[in-house]
C-alpha atoms as a PDB file:
ATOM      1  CA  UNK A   1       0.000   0.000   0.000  1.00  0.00           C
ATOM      2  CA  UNK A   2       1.506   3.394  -0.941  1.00  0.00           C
ATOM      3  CA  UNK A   3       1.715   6.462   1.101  1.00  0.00           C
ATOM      4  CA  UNK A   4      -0.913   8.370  -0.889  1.00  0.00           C
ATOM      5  CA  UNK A   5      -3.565   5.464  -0.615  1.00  0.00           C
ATOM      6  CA  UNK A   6      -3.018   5.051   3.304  1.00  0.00           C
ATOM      7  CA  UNK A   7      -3.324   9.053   3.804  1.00  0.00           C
ATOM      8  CA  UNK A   8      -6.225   9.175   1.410  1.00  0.00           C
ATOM      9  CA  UNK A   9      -7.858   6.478   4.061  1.00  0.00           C
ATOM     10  CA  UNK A  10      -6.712   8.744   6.676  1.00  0.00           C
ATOM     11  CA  UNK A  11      -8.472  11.592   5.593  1.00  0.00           C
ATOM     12  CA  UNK A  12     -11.352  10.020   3.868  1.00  0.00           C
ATOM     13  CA  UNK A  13     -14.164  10.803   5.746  1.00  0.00           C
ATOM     14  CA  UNK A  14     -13.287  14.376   7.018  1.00  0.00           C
ATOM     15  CA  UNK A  15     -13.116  15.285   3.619  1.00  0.00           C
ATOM     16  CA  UNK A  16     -16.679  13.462   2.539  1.00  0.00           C
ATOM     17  CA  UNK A  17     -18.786  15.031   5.606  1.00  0.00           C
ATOM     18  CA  UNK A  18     -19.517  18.246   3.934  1.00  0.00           C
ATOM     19  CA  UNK A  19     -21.081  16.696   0.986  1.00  0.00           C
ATOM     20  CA  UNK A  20     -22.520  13.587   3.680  1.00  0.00           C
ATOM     21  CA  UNK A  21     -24.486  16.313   5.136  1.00  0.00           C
ATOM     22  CA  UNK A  22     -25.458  17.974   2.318  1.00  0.00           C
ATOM     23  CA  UNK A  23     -26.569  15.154  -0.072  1.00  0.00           C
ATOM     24  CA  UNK A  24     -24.808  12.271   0.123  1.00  0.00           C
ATOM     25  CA  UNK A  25     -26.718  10.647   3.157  1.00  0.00           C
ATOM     26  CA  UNK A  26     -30.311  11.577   1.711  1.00  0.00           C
ATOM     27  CA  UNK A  27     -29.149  10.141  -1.558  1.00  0.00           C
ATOM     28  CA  UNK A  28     -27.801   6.822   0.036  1.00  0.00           C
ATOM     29  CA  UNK A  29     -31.073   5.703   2.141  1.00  0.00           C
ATOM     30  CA  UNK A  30     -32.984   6.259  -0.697  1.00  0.00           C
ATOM     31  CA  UNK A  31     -31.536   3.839  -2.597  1.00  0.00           C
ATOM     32  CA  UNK A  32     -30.882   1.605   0.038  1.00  0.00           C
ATOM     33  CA  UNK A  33     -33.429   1.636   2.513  1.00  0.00           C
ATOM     34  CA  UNK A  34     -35.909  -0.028   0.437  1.00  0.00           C
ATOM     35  CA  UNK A  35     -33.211  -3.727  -0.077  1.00  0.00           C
ATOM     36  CA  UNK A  36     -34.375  -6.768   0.717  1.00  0.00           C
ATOM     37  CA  UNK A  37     -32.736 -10.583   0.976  1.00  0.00           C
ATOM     38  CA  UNK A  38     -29.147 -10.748   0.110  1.00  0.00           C
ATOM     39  CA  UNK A  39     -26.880  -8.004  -0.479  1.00  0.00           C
ATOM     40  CA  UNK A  40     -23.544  -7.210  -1.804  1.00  0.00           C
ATOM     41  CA  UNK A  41     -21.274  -3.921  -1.042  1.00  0.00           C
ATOM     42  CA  UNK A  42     -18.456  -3.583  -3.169  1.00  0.00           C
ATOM     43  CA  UNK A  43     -15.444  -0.913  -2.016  1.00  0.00           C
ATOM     44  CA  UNK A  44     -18.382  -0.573   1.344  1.00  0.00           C
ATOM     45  CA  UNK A  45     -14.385   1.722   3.224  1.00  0.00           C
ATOM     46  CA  UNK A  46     -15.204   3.071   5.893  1.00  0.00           C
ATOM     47  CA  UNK A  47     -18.844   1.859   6.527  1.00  0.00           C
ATOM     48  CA  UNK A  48     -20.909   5.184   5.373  1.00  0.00           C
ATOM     49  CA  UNK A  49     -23.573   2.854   3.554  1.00  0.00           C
ATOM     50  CA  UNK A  50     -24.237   1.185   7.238  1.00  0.00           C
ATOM     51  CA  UNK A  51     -27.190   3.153   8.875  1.00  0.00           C
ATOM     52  CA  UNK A  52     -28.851   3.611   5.604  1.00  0.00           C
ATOM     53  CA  UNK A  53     -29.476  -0.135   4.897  1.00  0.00           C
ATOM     54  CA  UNK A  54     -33.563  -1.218   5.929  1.00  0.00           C
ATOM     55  CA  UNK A  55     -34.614  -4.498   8.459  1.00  0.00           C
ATOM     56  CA  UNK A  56     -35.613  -6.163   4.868  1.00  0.00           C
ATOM     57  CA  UNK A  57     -31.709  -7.448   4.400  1.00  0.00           C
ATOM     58  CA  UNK A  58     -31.068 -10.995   5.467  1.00  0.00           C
ATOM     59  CA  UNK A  59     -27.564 -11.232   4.737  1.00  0.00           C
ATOM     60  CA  UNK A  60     -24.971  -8.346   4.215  1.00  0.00           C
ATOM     61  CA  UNK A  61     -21.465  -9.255   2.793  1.00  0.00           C
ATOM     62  CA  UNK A  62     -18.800  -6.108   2.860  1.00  0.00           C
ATOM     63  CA  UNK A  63     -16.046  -5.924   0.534  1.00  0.00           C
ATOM     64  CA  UNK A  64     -13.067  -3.447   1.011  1.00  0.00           C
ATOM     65  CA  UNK A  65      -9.652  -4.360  -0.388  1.00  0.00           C
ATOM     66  CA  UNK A  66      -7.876  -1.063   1.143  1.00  0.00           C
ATOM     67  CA  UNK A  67      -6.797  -2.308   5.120  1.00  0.00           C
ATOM     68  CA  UNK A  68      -6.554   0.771   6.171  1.00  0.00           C
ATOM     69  CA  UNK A  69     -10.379   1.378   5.044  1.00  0.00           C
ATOM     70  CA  UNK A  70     -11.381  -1.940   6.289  1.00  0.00           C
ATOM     71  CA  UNK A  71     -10.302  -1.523   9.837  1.00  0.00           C
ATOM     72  CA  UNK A  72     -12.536   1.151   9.984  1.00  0.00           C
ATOM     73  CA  UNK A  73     -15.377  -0.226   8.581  1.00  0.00           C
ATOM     74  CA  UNK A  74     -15.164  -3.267  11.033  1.00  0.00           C
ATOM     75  CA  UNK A  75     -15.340  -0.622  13.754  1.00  0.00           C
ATOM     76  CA  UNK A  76     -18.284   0.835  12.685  1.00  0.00           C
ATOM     77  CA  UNK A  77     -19.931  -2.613  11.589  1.00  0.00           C
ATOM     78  CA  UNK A  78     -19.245  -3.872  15.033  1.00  0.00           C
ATOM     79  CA  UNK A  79     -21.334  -0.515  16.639  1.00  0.00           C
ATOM     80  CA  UNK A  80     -23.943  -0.833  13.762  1.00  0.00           C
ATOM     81  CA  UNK A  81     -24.235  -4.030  11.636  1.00  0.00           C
ATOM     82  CA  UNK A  82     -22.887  -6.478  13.890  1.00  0.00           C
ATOM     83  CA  UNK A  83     -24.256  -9.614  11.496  1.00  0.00           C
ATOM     84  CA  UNK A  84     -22.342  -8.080   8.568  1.00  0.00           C
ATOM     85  CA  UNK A  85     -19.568 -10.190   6.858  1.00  0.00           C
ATOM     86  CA  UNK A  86     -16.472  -7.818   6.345  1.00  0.00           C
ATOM     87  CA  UNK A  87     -14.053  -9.687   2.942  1.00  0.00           C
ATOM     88  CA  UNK A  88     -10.863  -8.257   1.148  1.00  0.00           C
ATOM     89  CA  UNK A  89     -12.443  -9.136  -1.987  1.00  0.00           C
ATOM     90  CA  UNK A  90     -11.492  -7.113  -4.530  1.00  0.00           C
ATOM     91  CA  UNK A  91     -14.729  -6.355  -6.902  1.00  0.00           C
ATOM     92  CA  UNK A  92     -13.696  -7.481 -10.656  1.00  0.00           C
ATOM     93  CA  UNK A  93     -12.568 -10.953  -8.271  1.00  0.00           C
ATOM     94  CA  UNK A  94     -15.382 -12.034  -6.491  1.00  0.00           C
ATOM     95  CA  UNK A  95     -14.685 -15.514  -4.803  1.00  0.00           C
ATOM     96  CA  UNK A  96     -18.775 -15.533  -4.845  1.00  0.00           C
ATOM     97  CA  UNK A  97     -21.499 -18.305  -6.273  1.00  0.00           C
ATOM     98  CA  UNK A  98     -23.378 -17.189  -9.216  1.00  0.00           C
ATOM     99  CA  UNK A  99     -26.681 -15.822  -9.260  1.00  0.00           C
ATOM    100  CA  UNK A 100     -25.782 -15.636  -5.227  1.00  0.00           C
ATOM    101  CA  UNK A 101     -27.278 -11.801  -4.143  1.00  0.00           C
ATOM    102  CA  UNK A 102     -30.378 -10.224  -4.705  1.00  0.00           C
ATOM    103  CA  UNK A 103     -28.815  -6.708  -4.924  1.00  0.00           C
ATOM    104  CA  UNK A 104     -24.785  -5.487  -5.055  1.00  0.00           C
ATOM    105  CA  UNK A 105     -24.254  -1.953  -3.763  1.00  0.00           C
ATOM    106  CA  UNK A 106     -21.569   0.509  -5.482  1.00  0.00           C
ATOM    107  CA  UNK A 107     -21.413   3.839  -4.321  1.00  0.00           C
ATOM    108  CA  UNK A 108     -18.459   5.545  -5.218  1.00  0.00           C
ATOM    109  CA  UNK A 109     -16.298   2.857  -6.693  1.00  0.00           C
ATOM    110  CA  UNK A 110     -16.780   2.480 -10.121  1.00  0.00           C
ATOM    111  CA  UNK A 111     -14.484   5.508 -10.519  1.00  0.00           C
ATOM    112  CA  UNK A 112     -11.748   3.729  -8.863  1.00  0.00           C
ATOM    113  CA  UNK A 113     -11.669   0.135  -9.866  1.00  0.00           C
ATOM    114  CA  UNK A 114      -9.284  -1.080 -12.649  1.00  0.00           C
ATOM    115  CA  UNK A 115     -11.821  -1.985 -15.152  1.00  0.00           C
ATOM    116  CA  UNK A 116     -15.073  -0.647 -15.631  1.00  0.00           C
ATOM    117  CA  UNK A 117     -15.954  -3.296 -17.645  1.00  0.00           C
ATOM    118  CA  UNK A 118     -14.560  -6.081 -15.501  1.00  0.00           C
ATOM    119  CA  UNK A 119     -15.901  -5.179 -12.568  1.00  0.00           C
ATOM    120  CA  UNK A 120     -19.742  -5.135 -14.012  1.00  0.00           C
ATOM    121  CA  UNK A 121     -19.224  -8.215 -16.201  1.00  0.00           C
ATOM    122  CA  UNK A 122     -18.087  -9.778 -12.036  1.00  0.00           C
ATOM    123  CA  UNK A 123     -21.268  -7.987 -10.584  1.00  0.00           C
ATOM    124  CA  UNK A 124     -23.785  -9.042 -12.992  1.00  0.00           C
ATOM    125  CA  UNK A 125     -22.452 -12.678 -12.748  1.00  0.00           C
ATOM    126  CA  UNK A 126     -22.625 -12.541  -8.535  1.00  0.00           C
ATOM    127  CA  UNK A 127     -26.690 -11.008  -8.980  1.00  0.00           C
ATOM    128  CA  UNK A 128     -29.472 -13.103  -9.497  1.00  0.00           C
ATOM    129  CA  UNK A 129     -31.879 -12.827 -12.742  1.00  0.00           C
ATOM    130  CA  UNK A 130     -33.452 -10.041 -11.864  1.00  0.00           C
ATOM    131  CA  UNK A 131     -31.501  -8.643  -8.890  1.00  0.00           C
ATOM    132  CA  UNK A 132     -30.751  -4.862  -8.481  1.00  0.00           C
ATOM    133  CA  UNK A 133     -27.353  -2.955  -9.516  1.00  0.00           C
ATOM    134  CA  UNK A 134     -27.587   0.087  -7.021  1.00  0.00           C
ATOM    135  CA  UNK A 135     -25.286   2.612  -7.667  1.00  0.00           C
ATOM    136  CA  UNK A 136     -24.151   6.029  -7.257  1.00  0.00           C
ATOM    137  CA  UNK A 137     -20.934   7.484  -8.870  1.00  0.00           C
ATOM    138  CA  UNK A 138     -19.368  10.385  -9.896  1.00  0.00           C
ATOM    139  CA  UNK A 139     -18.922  10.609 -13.391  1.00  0.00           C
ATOM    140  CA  UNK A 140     -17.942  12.072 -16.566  1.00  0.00           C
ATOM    141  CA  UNK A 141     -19.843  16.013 -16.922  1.00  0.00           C
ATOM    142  CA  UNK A 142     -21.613  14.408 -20.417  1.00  0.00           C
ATOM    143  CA  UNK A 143     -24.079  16.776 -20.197  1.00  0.00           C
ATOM    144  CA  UNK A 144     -21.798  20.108 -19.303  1.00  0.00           C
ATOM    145  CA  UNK A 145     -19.252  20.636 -22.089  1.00  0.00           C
ATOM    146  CA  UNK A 146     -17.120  23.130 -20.183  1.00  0.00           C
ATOM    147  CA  UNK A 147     -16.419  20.896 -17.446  1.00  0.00           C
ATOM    148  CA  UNK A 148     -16.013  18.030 -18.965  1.00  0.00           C
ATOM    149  CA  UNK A 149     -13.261  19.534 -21.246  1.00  0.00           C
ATOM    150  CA  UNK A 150     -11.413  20.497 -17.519  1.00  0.00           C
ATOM    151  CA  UNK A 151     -12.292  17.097 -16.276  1.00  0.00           C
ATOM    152  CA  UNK A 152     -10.204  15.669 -19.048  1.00  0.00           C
ATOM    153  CA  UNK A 153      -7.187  17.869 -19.072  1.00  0.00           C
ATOM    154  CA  UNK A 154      -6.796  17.642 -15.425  1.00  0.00           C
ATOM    155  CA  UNK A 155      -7.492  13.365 -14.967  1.00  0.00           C
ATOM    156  CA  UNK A 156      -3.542  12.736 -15.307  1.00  0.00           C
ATOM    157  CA  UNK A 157      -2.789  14.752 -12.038  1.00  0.00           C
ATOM    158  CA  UNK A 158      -6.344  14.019 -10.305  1.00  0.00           C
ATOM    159  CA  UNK A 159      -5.305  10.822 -10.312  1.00  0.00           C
ATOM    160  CA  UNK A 160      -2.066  11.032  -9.015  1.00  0.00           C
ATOM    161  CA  UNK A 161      -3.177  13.047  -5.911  1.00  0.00           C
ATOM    162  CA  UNK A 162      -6.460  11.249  -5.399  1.00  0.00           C
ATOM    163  CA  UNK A 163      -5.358   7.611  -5.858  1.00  0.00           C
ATOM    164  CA  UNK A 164      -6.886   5.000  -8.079  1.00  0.00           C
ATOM    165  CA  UNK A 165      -9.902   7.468  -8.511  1.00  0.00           C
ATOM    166  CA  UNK A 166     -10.726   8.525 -12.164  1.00  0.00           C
ATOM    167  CA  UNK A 167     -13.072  11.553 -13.046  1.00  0.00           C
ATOM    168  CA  UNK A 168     -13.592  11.398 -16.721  1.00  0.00           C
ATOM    169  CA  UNK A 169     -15.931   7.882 -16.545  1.00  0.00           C
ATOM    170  CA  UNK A 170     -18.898   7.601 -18.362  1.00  0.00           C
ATOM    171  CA  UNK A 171     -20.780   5.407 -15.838  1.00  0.00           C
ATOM    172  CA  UNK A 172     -23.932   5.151 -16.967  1.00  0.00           C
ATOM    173  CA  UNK A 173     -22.869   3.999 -20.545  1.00  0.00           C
ATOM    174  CA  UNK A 174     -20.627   1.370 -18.910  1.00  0.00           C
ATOM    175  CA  UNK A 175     -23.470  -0.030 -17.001  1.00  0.00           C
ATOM    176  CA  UNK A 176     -25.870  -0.371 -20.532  1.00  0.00           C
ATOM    177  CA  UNK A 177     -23.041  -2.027 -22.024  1.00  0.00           C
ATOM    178  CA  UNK A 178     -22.417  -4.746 -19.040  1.00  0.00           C
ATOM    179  CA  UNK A 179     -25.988  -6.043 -20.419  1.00  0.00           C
ATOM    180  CA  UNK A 180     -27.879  -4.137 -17.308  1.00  0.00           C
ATOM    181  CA  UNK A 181     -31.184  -3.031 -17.610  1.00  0.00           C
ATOM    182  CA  UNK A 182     -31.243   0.942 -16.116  1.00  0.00           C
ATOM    183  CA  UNK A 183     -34.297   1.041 -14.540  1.00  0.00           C
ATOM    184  CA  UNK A 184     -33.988   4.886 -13.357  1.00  0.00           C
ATOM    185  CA  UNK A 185     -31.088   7.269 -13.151  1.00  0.00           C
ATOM    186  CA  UNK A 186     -31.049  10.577 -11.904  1.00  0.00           C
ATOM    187  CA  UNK A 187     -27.972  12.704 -12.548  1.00  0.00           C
ATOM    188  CA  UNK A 188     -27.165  15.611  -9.828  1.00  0.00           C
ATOM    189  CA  UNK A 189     -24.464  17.885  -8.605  1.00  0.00           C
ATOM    190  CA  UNK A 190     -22.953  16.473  -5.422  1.00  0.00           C
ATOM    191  CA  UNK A 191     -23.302  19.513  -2.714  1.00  0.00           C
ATOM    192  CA  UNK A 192     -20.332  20.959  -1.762  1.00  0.00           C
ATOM    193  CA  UNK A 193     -17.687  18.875  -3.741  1.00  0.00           C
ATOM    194  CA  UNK A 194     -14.662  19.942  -5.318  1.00  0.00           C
ATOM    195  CA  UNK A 195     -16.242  20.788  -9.098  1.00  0.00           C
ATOM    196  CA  UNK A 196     -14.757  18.044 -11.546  1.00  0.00           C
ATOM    197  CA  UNK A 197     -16.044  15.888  -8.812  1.00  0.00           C
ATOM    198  CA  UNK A 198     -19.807  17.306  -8.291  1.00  0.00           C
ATOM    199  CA  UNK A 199     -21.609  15.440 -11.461  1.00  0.00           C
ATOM    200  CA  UNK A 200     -23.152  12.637 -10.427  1.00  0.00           C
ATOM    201  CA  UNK A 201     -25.624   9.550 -11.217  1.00  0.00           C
ATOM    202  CA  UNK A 202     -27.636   7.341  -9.075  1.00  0.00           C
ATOM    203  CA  UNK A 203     -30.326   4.646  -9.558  1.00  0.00           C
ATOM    204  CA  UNK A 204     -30.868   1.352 -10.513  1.00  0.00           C
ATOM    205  CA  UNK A 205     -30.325  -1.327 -12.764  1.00  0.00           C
ATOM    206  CA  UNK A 206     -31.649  -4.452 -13.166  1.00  0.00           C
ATOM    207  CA  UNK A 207     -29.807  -8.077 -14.397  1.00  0.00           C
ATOM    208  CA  UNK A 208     -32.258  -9.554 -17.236  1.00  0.00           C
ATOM    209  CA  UNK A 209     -34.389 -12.647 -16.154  1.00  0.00           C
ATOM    210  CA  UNK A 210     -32.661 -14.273 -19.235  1.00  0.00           C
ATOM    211  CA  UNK A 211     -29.060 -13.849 -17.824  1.00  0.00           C
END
C-alpha cells in the first residue's frame, strides 16, 4: 500500500462530511433503505452505507480491499451491523457463487476500480436474474461541455493526488453495455464537492431474467 492510498484512508471521511451532510446521506437511504434478501457492497471503506441499509436485508457481505479502510469499517460494523460479513475481496474478483445476491451496492467505486468493464461483467455474474445494480458514482460532466473539457485535461494529475480514482468515466454507458437493464437514473451535482467531482448519477439497474 503506498503512502498516498493510506493518507487518502486517513483523511477520507473528514473530507466526505460536507457533501454527507449535504446530499450524500439523503441520496444513500434512498436507494438503500428499500433492499431486501441478500446483499452485496463492493469498495463498502469506511462503513458510510451502514445506517442507511432497511430491516428487509437478510444477509450483508462487505467488501473493502484497502486495510486501512477496512479496519474502519469493522469498527463501525461492530457498533452498527454487527451480522455483517467484512471480505478483502477485490470487486472485478469475487470468490462468490453465481446468481448468489439479490442486490450489489456501489457507491463511489466504479471511478476507482481497474476496469469498468470487468468489474460489471463480475457484478452481474454474482446477482441473481433479476436482482438490483444500485449505484451512485461520480462521473464524466456528459451533459456540461465546459467541465467536462477540464475534467479531461486535469485526470492525469487528479489521479495522481487522489489515488486510483478517475473523473472522466462515463458510468452510466458502462453499465448499458455490461448487459444491465437501467431502470432509473437521476444525474445531480454532489453539494459541496470539489467541481470536476460534483456530477453525479444514481439509480438502478436491473440483471435480465434471461441472464
Amino acid at each position: 500500500m503506498s503512502v498516498a492510498t493510506w493518507a487518502f484512508a486517513q483523511i477520507y471521511d473528514a473530507g466526505m462530511r460536507a457533501s454527507e451532510e449535504a446530499c450524500l446521506q439523503a441520496w444513500r437511504r434512498e436507494l438503500l433503505a428499500p433492499l431486501t434478501g441478500s446483499v452485496l457492497e463492493i469498495g463498502a471503506g469506511t462503513g458510510a452505507n451502514l445506517d442507511c441499509y432497511g430491516s428487509g436485508v437478510e444477509r450483508l457481505v462487505l467488501c473493502e480491499p484497502d486495510p486501512t479502510m477496512r479496519s474502519k469499517l469493522q469498527q463501525r460494523v461492530s457498533a452498527l451491523h454487527a451480522k455483517a460479513e467484512v471480505t478483502s475481496h477485490e470487486a472485478q474478483s469475487l470468490p462468490l457463487p453465481n446468481a448468489s445476491f439479490d442486490a450489489v451496492v456501489s457507491t463511489l467505486v466504479l471511478c476507482s476500480v481497474p476496469r469498468q468493464d470487468d468489474t460489471l461483467s463480475e457484478l452481474r455474474r454474482v446477482l441473481k436474474p433479476g436482482g438490483k445494480l444500485v449505484f451512485l458514482e461520480h462521473v464524466l460532466a456528459v451533459d456540461n461541455p465546459s467541465r467536462m473539457r477540464w475534467q479531461q485535461r486535469l485526470e492525469p494529475l487528479w489521479t495522481r493526488v487522489i489515488p486510483h480514482c478517475h473523473i472522466t468515466r462515463d458510468t452510466e454507458r458502462a453499465i448499458w453495455e455490461a448487459g444491465f437493464r437501467i431502470e432509473r437514473c437521476t444525474r445531480e451535482s454532489m453539494r459541496k464537492a470539489i467541481p470536476l467531482a460534483r456530477p453525479t448519477i444514481r439509480g438502478i439497474a436491473i440483471k435480465p431474467l434471461a441472464s
